[in-house]
C-alpha atoms as a PDB file:
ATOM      1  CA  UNK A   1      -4.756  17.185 -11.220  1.00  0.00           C
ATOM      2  CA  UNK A   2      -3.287  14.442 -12.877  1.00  0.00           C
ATOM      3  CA  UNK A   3      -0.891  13.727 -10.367  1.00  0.00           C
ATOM      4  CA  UNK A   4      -3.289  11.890  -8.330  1.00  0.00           C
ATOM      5  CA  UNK A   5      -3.349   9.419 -10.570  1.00  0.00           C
ATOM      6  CA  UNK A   6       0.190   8.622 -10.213  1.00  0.00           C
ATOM      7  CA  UNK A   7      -0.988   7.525  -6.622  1.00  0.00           C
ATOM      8  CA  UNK A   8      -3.398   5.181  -7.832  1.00  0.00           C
ATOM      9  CA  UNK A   9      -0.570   2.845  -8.919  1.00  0.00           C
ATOM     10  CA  UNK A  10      -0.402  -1.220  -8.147  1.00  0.00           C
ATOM     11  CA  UNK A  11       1.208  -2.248  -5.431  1.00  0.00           C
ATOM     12  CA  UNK A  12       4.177  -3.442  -6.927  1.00  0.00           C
ATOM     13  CA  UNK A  13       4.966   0.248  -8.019  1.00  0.00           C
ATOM     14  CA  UNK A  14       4.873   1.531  -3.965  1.00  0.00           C
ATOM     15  CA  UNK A  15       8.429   1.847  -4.332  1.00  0.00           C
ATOM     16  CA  UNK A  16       8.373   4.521  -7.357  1.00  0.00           C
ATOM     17  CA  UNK A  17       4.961   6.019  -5.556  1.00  0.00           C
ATOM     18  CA  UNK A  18       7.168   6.099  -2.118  1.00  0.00           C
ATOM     19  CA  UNK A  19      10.325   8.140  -4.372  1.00  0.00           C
ATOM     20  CA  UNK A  20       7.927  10.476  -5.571  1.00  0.00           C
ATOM     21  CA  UNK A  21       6.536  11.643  -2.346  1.00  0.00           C
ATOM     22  CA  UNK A  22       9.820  11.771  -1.108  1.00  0.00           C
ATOM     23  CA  UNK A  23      10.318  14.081  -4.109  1.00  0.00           C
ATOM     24  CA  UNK A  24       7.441  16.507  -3.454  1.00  0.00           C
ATOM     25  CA  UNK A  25       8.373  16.291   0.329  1.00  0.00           C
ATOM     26  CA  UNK A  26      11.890  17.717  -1.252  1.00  0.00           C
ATOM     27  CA  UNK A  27      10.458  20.188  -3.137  1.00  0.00           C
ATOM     28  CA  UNK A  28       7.801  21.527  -0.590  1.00  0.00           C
ATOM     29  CA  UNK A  29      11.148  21.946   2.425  1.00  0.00           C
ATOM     30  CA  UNK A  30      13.212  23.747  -0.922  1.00  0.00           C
ATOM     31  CA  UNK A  31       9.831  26.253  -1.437  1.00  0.00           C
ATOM     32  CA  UNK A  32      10.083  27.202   1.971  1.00  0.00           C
END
């Protein structure tokens, strides 16, 4: 469950929080 944590990052980090949803996003359309 730690990977809500990664979410809970400053604002200055919204890029690296944006890449990593665009990673799971990636990953959900590739487990389909």
């Amino acid at each position: 469950m730690r990977s809500v944590v990664v979410f809970e990052v400053p604002p200055f980090m919204s890029f690296t929080r944006r890449q990593i949803l665009t990673g799971i996003a990636g990953l959900a359309v590739v487990g389909l």
